[in-house]
PDB file of N, CA and C in Angstrom:
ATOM      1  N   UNK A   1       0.049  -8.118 -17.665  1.00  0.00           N
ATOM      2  CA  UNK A   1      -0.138  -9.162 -16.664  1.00  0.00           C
ATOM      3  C   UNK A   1       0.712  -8.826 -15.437  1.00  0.00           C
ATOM      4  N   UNK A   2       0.321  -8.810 -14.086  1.00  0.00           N
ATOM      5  CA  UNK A   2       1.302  -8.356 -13.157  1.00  0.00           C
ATOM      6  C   UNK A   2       2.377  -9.792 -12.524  1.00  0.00           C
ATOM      7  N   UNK A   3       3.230  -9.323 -12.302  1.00  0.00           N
ATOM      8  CA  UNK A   3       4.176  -9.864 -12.070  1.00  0.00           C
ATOM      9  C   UNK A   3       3.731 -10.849 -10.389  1.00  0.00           C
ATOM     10  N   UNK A   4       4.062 -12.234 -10.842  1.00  0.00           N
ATOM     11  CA  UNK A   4       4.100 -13.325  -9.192  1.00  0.00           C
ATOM     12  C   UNK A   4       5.090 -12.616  -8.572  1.00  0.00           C
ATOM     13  N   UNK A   5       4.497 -13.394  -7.431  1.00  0.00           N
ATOM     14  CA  UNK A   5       5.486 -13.253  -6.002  1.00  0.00           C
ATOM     15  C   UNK A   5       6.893 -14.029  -6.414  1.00  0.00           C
ATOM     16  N   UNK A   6       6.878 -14.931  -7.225  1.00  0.00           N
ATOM     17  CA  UNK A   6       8.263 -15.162  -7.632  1.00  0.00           C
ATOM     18  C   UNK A   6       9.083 -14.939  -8.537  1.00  0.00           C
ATOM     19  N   UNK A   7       8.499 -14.623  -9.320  1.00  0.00           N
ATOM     20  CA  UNK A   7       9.098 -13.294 -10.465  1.00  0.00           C
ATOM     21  C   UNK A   7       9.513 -11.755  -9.954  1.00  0.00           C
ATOM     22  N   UNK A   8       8.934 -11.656  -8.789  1.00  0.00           N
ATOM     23  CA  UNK A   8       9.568 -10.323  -8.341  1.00  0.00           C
ATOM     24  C   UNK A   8      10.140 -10.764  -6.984  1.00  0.00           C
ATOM     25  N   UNK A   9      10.637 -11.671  -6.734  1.00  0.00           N
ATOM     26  CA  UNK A   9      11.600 -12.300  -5.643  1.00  0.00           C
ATOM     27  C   UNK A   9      12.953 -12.645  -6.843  1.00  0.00           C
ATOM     28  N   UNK A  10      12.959 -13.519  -7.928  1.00  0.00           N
ATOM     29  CA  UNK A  10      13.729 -13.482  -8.849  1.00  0.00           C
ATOM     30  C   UNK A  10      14.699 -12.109  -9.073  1.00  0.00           C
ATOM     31  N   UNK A  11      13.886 -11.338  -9.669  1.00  0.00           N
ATOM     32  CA  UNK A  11      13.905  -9.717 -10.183  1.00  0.00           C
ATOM     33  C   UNK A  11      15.119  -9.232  -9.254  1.00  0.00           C
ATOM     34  N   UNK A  12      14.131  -9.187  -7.839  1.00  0.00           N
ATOM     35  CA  UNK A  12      14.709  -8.266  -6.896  1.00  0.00           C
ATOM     36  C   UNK A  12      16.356  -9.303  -6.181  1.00  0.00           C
ATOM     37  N   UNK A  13      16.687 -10.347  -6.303  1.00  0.00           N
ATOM     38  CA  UNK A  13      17.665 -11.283  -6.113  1.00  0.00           C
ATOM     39  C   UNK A  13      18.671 -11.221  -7.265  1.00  0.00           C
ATOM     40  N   UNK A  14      18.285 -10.450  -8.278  1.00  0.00           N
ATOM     41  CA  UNK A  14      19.774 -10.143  -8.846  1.00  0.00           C
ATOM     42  C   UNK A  14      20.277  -8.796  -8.247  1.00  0.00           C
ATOM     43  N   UNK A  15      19.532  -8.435  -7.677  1.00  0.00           N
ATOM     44  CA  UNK A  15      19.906  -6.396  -7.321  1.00  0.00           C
ATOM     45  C   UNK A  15      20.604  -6.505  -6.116  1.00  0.00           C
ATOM     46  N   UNK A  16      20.203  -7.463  -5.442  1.00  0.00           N
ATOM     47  CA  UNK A  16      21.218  -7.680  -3.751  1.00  0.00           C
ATOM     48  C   UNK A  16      21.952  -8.711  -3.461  1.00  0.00           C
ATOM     49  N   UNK A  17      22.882  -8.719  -2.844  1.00  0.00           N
ATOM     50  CA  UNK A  17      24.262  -9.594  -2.853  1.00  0.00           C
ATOM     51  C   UNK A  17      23.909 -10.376  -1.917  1.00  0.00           C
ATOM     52  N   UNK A  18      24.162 -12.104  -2.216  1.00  0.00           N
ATOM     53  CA  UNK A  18      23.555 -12.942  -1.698  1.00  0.00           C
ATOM     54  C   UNK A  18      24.922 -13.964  -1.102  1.00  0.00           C
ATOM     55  N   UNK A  19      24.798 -15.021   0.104  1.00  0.00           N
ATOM     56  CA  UNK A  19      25.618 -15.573   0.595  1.00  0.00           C
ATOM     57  C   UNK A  19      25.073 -17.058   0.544  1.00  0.00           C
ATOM     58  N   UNK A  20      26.316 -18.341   0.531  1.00  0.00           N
ATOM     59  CA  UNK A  20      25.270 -19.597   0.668  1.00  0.00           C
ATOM     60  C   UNK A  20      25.454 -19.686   2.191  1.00  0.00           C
ATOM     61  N   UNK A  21      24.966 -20.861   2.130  1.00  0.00           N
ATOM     62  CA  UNK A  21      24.704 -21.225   4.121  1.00  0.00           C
ATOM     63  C   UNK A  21      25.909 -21.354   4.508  1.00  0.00           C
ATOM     64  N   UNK A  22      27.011 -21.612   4.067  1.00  0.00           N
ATOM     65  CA  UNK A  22      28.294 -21.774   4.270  1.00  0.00           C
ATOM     66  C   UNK A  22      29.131 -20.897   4.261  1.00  0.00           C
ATOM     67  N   UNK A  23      28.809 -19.723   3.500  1.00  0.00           N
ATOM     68  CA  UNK A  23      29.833 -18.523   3.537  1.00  0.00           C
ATOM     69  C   UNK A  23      28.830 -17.832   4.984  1.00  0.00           C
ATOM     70  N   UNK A  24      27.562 -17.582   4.850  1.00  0.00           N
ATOM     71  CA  UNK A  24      26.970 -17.221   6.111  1.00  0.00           C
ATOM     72  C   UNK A  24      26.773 -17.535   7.459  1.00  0.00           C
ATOM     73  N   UNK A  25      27.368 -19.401   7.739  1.00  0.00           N
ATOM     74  CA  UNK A  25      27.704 -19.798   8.640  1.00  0.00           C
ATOM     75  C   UNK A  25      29.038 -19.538   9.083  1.00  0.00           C
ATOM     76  N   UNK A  26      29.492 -19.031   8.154  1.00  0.00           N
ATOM     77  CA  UNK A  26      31.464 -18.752   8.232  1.00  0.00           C
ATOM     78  C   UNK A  26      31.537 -17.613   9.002  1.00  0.00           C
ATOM     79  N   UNK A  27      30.614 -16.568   8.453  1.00  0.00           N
ATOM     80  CA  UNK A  27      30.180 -14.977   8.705  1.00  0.00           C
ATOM     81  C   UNK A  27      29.887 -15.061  10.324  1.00  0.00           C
ATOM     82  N   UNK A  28      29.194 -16.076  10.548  1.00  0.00           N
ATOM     83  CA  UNK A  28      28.325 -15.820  11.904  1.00  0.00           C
ATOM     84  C   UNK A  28      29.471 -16.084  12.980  1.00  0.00           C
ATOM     85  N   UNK A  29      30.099 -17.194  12.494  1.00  0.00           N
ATOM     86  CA  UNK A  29      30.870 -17.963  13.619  1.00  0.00           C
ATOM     87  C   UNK A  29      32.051 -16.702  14.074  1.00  0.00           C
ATOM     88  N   UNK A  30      32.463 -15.760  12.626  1.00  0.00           N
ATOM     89  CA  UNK A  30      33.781 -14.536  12.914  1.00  0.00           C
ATOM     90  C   UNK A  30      33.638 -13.416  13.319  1.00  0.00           C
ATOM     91  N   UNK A  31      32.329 -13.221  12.920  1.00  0.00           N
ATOM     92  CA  UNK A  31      32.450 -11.552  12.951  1.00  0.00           C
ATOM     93  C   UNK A  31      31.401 -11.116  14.235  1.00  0.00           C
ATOM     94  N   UNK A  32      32.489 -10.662  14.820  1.00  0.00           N
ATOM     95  CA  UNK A  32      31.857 -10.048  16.111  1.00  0.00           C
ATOM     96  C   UNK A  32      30.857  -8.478  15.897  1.00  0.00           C
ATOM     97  N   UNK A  33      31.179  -7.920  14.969  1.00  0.00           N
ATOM     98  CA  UNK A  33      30.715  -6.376  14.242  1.00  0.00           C
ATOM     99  C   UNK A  33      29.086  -6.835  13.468  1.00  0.00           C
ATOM    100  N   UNK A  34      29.089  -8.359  13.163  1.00  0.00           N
ATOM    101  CA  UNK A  34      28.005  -8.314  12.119  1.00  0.00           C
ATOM    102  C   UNK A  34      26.779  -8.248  13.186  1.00  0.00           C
ATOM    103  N   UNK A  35      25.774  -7.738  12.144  1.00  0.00           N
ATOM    104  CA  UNK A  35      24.680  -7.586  12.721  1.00  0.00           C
ATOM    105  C   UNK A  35      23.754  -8.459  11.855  1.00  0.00           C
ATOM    106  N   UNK A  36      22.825  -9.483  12.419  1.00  0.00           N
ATOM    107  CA  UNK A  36      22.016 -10.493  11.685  1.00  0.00           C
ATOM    108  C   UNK A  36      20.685 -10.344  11.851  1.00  0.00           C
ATOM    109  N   UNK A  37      20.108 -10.166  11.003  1.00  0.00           N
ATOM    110  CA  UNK A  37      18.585  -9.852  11.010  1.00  0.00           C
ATOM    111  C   UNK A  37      17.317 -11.063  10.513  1.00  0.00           C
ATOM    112  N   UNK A  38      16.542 -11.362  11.380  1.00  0.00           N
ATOM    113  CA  UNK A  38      15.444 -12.547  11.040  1.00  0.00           C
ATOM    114  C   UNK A  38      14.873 -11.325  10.408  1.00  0.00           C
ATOM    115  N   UNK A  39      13.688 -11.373   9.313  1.00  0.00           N
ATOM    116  CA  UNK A  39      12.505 -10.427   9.264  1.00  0.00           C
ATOM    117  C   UNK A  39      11.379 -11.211   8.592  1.00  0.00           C
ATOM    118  N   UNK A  40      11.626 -12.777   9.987  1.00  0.00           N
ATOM    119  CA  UNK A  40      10.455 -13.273  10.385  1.00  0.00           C
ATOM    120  C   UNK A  40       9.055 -12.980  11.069  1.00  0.00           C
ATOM    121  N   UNK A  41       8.246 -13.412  11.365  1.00  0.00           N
ATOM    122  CA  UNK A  41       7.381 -12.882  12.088  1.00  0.00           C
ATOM    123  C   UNK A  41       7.656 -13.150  13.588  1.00  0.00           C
ATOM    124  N   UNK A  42       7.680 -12.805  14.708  1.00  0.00           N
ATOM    125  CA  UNK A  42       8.053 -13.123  16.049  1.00  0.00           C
ATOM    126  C   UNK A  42       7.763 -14.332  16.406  1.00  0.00           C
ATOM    127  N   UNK A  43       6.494 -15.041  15.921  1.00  0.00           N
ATOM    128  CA  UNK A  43       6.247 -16.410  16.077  1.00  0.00           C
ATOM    129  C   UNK A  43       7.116 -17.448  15.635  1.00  0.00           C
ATOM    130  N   UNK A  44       7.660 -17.223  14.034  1.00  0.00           N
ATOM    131  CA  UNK A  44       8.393 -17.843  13.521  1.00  0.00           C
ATOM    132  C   UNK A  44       9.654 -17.480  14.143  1.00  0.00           C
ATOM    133  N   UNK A  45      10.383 -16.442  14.599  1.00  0.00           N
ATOM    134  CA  UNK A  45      11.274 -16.478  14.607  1.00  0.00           C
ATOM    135  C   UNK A  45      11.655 -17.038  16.670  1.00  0.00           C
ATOM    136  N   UNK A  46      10.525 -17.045  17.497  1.00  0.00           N
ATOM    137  CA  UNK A  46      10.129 -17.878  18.382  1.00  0.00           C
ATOM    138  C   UNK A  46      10.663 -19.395  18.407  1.00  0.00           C
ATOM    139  N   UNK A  47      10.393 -19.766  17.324  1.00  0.00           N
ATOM    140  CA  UNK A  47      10.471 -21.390  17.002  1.00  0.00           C
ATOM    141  C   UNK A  47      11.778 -21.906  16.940  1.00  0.00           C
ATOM    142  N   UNK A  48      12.299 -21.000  16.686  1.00  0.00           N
ATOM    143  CA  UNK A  48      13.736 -21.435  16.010  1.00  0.00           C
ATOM    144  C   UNK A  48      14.675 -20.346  15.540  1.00  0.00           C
ATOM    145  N   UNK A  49      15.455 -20.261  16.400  1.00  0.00           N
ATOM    146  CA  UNK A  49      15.922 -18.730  15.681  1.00  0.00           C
ATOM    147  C   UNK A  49      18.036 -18.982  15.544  1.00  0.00           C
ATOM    148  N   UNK A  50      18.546 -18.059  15.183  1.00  0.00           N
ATOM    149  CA  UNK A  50      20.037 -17.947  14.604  1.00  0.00           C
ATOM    150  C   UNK A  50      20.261 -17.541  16.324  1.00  0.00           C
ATOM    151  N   UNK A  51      21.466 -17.497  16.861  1.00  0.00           N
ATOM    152  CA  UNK A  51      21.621 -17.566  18.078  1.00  0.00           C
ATOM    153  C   UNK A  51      22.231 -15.663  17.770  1.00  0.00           C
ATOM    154  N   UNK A  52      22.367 -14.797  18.668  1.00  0.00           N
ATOM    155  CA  UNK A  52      22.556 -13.267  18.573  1.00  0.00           C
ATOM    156  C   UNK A  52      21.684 -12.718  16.954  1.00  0.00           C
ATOM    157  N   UNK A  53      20.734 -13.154  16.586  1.00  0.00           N
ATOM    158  CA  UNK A  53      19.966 -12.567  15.688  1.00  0.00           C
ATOM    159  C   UNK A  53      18.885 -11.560  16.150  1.00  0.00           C
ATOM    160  N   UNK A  54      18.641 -10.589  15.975  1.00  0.00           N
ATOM    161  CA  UNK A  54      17.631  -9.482  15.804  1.00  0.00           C
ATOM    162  C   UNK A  54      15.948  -9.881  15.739  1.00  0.00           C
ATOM    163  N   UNK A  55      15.545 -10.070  15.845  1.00  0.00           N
ATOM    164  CA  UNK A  55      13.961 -10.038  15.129  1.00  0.00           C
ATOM    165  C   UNK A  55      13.572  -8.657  14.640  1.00  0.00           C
ATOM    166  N   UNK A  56      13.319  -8.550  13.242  1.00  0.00           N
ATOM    167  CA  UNK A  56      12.300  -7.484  12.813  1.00  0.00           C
ATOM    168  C   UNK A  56      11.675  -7.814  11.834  1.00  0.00           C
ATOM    169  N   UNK A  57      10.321  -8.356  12.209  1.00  0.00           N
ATOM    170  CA  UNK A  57       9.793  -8.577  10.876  1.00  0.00           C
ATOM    171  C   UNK A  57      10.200  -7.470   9.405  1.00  0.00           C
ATOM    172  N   UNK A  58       9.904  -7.765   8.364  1.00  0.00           N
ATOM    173  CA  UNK A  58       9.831  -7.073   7.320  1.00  0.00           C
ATOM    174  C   UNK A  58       9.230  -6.038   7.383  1.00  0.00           C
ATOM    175  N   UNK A  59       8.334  -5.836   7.580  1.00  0.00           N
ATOM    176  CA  UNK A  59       7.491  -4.657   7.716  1.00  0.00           C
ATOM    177  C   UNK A  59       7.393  -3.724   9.011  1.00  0.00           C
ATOM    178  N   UNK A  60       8.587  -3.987   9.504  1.00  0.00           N
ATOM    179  CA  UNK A  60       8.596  -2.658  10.640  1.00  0.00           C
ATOM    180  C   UNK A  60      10.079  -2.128  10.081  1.00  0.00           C
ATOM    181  N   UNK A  61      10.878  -2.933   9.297  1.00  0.00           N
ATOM    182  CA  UNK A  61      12.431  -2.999   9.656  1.00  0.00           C
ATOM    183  C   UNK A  61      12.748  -1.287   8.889  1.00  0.00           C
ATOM    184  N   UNK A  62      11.968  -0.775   8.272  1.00  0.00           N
ATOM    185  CA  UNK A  62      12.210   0.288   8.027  1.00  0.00           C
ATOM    186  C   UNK A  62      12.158   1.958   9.438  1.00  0.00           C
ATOM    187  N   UNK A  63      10.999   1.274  10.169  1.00  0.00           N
ATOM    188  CA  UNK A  63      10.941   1.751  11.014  1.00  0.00           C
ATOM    189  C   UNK A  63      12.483   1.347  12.409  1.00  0.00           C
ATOM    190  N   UNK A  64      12.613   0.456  12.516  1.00  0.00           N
ATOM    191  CA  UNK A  64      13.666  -0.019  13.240  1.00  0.00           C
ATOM    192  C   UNK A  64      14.609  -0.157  13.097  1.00  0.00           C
ATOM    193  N   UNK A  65      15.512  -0.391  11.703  1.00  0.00           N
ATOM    194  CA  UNK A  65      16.958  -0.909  11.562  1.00  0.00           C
ATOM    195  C   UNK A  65      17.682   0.239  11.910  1.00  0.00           C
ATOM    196  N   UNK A  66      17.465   1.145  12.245  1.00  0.00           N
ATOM    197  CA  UNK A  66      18.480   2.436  12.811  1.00  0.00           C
ATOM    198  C   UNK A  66      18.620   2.025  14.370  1.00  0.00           C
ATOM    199  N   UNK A  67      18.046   1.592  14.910  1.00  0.00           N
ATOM    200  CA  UNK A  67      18.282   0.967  16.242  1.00  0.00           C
ATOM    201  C   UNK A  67      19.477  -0.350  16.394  1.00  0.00           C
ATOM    202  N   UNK A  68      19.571  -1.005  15.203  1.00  0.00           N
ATOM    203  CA  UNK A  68      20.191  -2.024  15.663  1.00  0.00           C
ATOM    204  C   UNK A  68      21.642  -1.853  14.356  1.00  0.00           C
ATOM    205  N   UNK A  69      21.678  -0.685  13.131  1.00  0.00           N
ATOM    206  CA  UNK A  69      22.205   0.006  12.473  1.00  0.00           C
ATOM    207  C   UNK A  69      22.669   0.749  12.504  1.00  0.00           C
ATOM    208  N   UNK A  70      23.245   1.789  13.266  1.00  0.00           N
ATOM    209  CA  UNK A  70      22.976   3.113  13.154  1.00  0.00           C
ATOM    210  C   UNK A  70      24.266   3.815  12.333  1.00  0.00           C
ATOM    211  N   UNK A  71      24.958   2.940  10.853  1.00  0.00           N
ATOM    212  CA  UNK A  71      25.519   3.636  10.087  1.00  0.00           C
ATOM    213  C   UNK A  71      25.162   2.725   8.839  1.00  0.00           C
ATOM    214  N   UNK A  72      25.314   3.853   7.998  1.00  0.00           N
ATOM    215  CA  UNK A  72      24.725   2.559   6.722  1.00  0.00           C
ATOM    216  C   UNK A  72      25.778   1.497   5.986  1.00  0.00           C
ATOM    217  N   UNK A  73      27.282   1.558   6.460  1.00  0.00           N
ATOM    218  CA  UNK A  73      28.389   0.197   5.995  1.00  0.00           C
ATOM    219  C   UNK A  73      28.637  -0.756   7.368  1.00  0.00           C
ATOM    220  N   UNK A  74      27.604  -0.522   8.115  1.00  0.00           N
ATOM    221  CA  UNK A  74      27.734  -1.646   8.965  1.00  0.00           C
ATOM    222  C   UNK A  74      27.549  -2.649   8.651  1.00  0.00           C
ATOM    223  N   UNK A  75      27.851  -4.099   8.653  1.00  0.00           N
ATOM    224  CA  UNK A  75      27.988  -5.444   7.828  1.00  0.00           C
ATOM    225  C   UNK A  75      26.615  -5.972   8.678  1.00  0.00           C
ATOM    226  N   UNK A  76      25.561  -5.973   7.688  1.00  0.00           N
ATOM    227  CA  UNK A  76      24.242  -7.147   7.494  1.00  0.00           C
ATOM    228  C   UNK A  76      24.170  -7.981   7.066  1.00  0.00           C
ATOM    229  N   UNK A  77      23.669  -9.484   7.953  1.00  0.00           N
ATOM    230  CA  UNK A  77      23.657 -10.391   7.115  1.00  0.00           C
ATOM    231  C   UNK A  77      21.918 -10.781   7.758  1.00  0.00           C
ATOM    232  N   UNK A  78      20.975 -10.798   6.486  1.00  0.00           N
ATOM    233  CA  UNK A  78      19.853 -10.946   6.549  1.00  0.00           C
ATOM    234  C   UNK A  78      19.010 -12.380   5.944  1.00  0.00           C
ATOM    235  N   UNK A  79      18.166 -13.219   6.854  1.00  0.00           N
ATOM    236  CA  UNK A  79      17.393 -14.029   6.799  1.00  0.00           C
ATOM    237  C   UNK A  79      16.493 -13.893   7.217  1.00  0.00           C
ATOM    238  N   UNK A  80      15.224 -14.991   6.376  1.00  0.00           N
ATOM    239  CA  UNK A  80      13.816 -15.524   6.848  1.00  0.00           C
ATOM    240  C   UNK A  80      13.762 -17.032   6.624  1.00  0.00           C
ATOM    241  N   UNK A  81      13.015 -17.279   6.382  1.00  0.00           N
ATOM    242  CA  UNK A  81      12.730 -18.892   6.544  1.00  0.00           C
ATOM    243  C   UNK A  81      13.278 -19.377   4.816  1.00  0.00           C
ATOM    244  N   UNK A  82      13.040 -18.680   3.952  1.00  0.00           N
ATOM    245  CA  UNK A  82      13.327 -19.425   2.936  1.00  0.00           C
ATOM    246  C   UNK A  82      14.028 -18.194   1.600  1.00  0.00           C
ATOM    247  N   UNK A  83      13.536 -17.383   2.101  1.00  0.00           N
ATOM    248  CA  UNK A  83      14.749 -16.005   1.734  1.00  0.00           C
ATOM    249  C   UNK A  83      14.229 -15.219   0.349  1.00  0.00           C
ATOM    250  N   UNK A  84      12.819 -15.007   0.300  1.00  0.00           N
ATOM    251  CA  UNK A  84      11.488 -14.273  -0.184  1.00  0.00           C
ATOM    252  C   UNK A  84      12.019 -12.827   0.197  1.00  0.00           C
ATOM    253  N   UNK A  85      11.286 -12.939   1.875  1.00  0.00           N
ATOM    254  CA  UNK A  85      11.472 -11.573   2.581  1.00  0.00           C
ATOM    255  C   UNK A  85      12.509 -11.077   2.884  1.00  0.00           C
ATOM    256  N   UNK A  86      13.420 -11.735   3.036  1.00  0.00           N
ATOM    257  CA  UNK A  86      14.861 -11.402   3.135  1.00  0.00           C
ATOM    258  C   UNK A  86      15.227 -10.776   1.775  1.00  0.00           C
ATOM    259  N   UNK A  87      15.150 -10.928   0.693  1.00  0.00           N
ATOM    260  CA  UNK A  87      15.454 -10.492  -0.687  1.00  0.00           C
ATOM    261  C   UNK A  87      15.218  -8.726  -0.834  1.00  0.00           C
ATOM    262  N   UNK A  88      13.228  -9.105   0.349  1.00  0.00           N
ATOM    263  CA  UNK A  88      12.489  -7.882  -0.294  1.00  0.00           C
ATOM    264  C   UNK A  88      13.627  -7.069   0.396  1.00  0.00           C
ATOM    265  N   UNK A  89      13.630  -7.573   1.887  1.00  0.00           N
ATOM    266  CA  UNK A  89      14.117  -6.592   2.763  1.00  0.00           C
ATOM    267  C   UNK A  89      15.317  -5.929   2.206  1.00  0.00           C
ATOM    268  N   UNK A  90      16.477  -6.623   1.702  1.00  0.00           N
ATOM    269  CA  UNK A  90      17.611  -6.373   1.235  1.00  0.00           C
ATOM    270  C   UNK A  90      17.606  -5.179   0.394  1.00  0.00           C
ATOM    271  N   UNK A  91      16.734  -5.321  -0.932  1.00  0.00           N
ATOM    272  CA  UNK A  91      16.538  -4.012  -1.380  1.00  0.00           C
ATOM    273  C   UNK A  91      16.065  -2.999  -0.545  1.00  0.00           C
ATOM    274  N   UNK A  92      14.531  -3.398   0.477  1.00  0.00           N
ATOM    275  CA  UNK A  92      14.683  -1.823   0.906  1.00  0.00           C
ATOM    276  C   UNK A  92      15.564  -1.068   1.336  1.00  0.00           C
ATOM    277  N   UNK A  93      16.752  -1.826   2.125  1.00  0.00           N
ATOM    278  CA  UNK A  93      17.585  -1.638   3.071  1.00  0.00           C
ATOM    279  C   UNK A  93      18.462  -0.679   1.984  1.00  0.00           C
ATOM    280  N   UNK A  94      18.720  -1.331   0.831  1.00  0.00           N
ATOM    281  CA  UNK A  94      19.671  -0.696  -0.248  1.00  0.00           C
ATOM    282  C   UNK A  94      19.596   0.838  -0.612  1.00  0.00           C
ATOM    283  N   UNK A  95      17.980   0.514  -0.513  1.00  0.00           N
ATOM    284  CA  UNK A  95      17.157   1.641  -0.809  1.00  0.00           C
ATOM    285  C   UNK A  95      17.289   2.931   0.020  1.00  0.00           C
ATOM    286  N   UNK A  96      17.736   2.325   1.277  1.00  0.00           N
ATOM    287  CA  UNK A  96      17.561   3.471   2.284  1.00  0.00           C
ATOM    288  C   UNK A  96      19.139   3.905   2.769  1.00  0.00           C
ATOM    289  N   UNK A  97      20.084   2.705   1.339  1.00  0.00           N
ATOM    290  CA  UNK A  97      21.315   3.410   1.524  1.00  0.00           C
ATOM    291  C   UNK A  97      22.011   2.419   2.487  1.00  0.00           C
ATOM    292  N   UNK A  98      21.852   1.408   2.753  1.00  0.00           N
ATOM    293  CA  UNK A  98      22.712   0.440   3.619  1.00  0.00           C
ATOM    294  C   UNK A  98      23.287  -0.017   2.421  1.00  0.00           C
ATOM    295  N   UNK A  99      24.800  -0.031   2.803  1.00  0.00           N
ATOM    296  CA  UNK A  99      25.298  -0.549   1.348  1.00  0.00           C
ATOM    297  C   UNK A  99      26.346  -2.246   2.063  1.00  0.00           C
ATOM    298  N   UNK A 100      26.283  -2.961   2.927  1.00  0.00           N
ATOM    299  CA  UNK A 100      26.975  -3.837   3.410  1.00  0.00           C
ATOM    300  C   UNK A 100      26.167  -5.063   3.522  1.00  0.00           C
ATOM    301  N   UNK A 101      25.186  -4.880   2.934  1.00  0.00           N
ATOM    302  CA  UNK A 101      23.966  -6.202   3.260  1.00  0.00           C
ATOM    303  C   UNK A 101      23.897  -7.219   2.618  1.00  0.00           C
ATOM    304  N   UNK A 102      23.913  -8.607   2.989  1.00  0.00           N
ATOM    305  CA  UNK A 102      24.165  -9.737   2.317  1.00  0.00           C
ATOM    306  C   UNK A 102      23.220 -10.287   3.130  1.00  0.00           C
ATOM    307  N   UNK A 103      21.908 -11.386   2.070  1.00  0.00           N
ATOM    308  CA  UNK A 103      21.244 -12.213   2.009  1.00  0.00           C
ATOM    309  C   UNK A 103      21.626 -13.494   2.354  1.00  0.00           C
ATOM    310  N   UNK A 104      20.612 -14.619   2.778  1.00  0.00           N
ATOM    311  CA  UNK A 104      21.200 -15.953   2.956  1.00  0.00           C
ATOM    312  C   UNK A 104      20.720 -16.412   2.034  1.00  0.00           C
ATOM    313  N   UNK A 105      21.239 -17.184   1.357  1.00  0.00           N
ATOM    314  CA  UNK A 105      20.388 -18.115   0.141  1.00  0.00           C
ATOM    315  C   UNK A 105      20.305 -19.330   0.196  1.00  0.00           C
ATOM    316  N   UNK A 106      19.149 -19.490   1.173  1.00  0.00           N
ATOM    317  CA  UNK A 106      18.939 -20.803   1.657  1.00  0.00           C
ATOM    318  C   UNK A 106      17.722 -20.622   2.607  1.00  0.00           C
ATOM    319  N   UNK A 107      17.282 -22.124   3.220  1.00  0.00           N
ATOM    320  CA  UNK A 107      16.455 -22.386   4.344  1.00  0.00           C
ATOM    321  C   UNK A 107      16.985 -22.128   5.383  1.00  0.00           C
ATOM    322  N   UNK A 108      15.906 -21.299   6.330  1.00  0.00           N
ATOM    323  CA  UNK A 108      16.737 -21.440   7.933  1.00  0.00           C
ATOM    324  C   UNK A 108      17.295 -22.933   8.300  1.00  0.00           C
ATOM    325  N   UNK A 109      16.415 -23.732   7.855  1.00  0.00           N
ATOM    326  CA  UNK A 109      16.702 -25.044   8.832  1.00  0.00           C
ATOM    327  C   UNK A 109      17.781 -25.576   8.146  1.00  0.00           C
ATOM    328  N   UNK A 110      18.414 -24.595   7.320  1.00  0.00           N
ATOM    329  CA  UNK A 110      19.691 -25.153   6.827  1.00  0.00           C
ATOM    330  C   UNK A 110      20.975 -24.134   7.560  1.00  0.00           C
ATOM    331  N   UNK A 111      20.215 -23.339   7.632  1.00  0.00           N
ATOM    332  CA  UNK A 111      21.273 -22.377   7.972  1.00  0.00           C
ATOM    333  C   UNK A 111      21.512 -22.195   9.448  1.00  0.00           C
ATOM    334  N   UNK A 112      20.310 -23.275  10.173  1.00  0.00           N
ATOM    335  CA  UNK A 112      20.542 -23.670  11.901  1.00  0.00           C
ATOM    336  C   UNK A 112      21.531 -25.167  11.575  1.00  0.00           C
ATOM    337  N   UNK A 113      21.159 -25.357  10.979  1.00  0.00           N
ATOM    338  CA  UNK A 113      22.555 -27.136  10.845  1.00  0.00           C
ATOM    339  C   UNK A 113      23.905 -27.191  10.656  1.00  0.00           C
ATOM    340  N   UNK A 114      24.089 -25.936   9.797  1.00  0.00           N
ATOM    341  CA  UNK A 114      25.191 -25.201   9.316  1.00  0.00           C
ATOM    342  C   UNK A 114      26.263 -24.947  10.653  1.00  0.00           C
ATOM    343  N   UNK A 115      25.231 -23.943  11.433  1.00  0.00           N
ATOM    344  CA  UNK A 115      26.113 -23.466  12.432  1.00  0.00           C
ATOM    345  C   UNK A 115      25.883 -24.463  13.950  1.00  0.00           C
ATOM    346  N   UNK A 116      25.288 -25.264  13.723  1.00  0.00           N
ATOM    347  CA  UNK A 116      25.304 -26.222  14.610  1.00  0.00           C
ATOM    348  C   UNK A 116      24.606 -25.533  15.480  1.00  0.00           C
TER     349      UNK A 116
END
């Protein structure tokens, strides 16, 4: 039987290191070095976005995160709207050897209230 979209969001969320809205609102407010990634779609991330956040959807970010990366222990902290794609992304990122990347584990619209 193949595996749901949330069984392999599960799966892949024990393999990458995850933050709540509060340690990631803590993150945003200090660190001048971090680099924050939506890998919303431009529309979504249009609507409402983290204030100095990136846009790359998911599906280019392999093509792009060397642009806004360009060593792999640079400190990532990665969101989407509810933290699916953010999960996937996290592994690829792992995958390709970024070893500093931390997930939000939460809703954006929690993680815009957070930081006011």
């Amino acid at each position: 039987m193949p595996t749901s979209f949330i069984e392999l969001i599960e799966a892949q969320k024990r393999t990458v290191s995850t933050c709540s809205i509060e340690e990631a609102a803590g993150r945003i407010a200090d660190a001048a070095d971090l680099t924050i990634i939506d890998v919303r779609e431009p529309a979504e991330f249009q609507g409402a976005s983290v204030p100095s956040a990136v846009n790359i959807p998911r599906g280019f970010l392999e093509f792009k995160i060397a642009e806004v990366c360009p060593t792999a222990d640079h400190p990532i902290l990665i969101h989407c709207k509810s933290g699916g794609r953010a999960v996937l992304a996290a592994k690829t990122l792992a995958d390709m050897g970024y070893s500093n990347v931390k997930v939000v584990d939460g809703l954006i619209e929690e993680l815009l209230a957070a930081i006011g």
